[in-house]
Every structure is written in structure tokens, then in C-alpha cells.
Protein backbone atom coordinates (compact mmCIF):
# COMPACT_ATOMS: atom_id res chain seq x y z
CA UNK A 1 -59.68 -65.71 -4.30
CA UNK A 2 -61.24 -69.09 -4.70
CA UNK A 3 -62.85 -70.86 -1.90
CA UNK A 4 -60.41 -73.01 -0.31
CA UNK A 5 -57.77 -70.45 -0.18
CA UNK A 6 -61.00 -68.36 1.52
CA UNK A 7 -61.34 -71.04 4.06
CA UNK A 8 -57.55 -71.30 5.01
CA UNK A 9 -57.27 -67.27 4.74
CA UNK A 10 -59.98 -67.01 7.55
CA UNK A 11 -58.92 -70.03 9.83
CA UNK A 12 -55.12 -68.62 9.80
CA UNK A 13 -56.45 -65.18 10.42
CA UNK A 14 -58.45 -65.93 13.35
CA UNK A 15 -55.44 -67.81 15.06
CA UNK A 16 -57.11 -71.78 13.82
CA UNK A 17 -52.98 -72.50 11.80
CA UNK A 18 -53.03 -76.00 12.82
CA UNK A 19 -57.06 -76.85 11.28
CA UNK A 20 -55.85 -74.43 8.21
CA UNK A 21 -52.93 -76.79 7.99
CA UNK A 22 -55.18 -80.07 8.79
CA UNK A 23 -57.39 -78.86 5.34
CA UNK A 24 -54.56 -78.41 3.36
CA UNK A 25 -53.18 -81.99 3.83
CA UNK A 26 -56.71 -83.32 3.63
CA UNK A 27 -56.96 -81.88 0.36
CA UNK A 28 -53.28 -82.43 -0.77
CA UNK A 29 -54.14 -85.99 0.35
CA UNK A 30 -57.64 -86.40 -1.37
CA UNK A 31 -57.22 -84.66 -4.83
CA UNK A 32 -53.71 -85.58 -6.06
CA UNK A 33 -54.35 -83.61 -9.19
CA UNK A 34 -54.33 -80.02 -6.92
CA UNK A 35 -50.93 -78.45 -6.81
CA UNK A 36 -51.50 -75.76 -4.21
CA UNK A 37 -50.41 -72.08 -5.41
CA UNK A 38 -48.15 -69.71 -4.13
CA UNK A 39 -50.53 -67.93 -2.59
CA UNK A 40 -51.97 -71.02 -0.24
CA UNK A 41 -48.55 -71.41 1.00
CA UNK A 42 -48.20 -67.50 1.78
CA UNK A 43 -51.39 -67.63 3.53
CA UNK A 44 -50.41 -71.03 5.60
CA UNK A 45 -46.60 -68.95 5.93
CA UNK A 46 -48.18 -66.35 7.32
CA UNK A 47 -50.60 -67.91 9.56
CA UNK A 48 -47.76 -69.90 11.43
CA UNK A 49 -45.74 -66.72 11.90
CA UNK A 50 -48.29 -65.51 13.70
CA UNK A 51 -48.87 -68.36 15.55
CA UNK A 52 -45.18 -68.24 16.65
CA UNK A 53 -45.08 -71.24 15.27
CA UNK A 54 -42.04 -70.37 13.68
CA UNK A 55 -40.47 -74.34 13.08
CA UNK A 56 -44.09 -75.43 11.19
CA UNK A 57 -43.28 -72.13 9.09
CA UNK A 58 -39.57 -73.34 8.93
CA UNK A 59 -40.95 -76.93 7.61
CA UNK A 60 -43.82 -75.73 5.35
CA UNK A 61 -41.35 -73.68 3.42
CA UNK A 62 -39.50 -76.62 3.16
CA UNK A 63 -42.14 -78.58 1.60
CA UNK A 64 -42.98 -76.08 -0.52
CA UNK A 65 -39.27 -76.02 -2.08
CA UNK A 66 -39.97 -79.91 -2.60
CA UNK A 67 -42.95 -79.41 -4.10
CA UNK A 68 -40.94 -77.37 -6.97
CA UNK A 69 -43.64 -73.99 -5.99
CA UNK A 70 -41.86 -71.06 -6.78
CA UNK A 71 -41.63 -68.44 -3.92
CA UNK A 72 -42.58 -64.40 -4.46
CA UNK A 73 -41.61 -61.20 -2.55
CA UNK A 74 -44.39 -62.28 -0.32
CA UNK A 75 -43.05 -65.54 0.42
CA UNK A 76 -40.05 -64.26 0.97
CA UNK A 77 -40.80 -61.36 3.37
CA UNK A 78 -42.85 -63.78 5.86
CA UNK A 79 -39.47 -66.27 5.79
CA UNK A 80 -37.45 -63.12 6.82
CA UNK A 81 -39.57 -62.18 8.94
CA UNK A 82 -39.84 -65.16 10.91
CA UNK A 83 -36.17 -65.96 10.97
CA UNK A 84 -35.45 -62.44 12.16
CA UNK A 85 -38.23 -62.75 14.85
CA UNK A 86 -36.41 -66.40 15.46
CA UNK A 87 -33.03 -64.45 16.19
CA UNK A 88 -31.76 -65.85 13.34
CA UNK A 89 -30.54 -62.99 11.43
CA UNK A 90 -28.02 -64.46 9.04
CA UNK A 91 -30.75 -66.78 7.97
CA UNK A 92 -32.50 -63.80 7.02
CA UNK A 93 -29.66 -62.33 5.07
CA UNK A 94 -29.06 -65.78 3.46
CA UNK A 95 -33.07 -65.34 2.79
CA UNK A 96 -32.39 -61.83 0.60
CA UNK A 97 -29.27 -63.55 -1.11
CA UNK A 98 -31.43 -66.61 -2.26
CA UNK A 99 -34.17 -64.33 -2.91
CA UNK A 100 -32.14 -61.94 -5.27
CA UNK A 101 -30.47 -65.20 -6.85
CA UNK A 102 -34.26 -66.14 -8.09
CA UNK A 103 -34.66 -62.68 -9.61
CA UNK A 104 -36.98 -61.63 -6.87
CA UNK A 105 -35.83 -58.11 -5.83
CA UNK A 106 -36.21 -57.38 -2.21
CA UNK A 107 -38.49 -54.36 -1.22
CA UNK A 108 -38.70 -52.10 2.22
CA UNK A 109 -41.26 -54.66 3.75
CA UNK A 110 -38.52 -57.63 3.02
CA UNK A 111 -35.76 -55.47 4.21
CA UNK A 112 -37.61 -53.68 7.30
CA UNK A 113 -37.53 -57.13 9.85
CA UNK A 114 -33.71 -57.33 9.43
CA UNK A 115 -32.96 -53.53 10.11
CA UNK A 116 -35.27 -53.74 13.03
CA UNK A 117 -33.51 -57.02 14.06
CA UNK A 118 -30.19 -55.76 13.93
CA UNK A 119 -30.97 -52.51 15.61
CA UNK A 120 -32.31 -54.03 18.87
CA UNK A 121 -28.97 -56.04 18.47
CA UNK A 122 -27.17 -52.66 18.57
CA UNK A 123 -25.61 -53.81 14.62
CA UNK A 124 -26.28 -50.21 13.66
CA UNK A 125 -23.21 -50.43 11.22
CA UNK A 126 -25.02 -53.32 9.95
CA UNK A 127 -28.48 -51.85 9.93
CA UNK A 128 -27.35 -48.37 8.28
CA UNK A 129 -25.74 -50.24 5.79
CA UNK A 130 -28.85 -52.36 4.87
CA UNK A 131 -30.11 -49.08 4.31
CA UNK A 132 -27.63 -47.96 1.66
CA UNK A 133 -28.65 -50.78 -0.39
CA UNK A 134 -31.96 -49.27 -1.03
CA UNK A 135 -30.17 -46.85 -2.89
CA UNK A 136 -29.19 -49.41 -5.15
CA UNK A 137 -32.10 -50.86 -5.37
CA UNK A 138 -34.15 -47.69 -6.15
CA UNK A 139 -35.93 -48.48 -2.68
CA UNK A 140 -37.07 -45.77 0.27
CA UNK A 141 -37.12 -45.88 3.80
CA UNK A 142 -40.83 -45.75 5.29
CA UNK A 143 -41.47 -45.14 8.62
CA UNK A 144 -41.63 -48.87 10.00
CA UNK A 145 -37.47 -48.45 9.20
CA UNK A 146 -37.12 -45.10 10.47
CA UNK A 147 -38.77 -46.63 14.16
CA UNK A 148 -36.52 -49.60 14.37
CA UNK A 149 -33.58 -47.40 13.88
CA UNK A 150 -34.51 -44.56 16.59
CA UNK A 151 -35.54 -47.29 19.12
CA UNK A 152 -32.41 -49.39 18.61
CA UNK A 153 -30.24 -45.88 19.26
CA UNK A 154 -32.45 -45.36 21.99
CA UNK A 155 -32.05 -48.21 23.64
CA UNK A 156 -28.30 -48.49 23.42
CA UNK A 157 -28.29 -45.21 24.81
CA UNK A 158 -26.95 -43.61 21.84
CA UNK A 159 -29.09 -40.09 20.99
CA UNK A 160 -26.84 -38.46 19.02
């Protein structure tokens, strides 16, 4: 990992998004040859969502679309993430369609927010049929998805 990415790694990771964010346009602004990679962007992604500073991930992603840098898995499973943990589940969906439309296929970490989302929703139907696709997709279950599924049933009650 080079340097910069170093420095914005640690100042997301120890809760400092905004300063990571402050470097990254100081740098965007003072070297117009640098195209940030994929992988700054994930980092900055990721250090928003755990911020909760779920619109600045919301706008970053959109800047990164303008700036023609082409999303991975990773990029992908923070977006989901963060819509799902906005309560914006369909965005997340639209998130997997997009995703699958760029030949990126969706994994159990991409898939898990949305299950877990739709369980505490008590979309079950929904949920279990998210599952199904992992057939398809030669894709497992780990225990993250196995959890959201027993506490959503829990909660609604429903233990059998």
C-alpha cells in the first residue's frame, strides 16, 4: 500500500473521515496528474460508513462514478451496506443489479447486509429467497447470514 493510501487508511480507521477526506481533495487539488485508485475510494467508502456518515458516502460514490473509476466487489459491498443500514433496501438491490450489469458477481459479504436488512423487516420471503440465489451463483451461507435470519424469526416471534 503506498503512503497516502497509508495515511487515509489510518485517519478513516481511527474515526478522523472528514481530515481523510480534507487530504484527498488537497491532493486531488494540488497534483492534477493523480487519479486516485479504487482502493482510495474504498478506504474513504468505508471510513464514512462508519462514520454514519452515510450521505458523504452517498456523494463520494458519486464522484467517483464522475471520475470514470471503476467500482469492485469491495466497492460495492460498502454501497450496500450503507444503503441497507440507511433503510434503503431497494437501493441496495438496485446496487447488486448494477453491480452484476458491470460483470462484478456479488459474494456472501455483498449479499449478507440485505438478508439481514430484510429480516429485521420481517421480508423473510424476501430474505430466503436472496438466499436461493447463492445457489446460482455457486455462493454459501456463512454464519453472519445464518444470525440475521434466526434473529429476524426471533423477533417476529416466529420459532418454528
Amino acid at each position: 500500500m503506498r503512503l497516502f493510501e497509508k495515511l487515509i487508511s489510518a485517519l478513516c480507521s481511527e474515526a478522523y473521515g472528514r481530515e481523510a477526506s480534507e487530504y484527498f481533495l488537497r491532493r486531488k487539488e494540488t497534483d492534477p496528474g493523480w487519479v486516485p485508485s479504487v482502493r482510495v475510494y474504498n478506504i474513504l467508502l468505508n471510513g464514512w460508513f462508519r462514520a454514519r456518515k452515510f450521505k458523504h458516502a452517498e456523494m463520494l460514490w458519486e464522484e467517483m462514478k464522475k471520475e470514470n473509476v471503476r467500482p469492485c466487489v469491495v466497492t460495492y459491498g460498502t454501497l450496500v451496506e450503507v444503503y441497507c443500514r440507511m433503510g434503503r433496501v431497494e437501493k441496495a438491490l438496485e446496487m447488486i443489479g448494477e453491480m452484476t450489469k458491470e460483470g462484478i458477481e456479488p459474494n456472501t459479504i455483498v449479499y449478507n447486509p440485505i438478508i439481514d436488512a430484510l429480516a429485521k423487516a420481517g421480508r423473510f420471503k424476501e430474505a430466503l429467497g436472496m438466499m436461493e440465489r447463492f445457489h446460482v451463483l455457486q455462493i454459501g451461507p456463512n454464519l453472519s447470514t445464518y444470525n440475521s435470519l434466526v434473529k429476524g424469526f426471533c423477533k417476529a416471534g416466529d420459532l418454528e
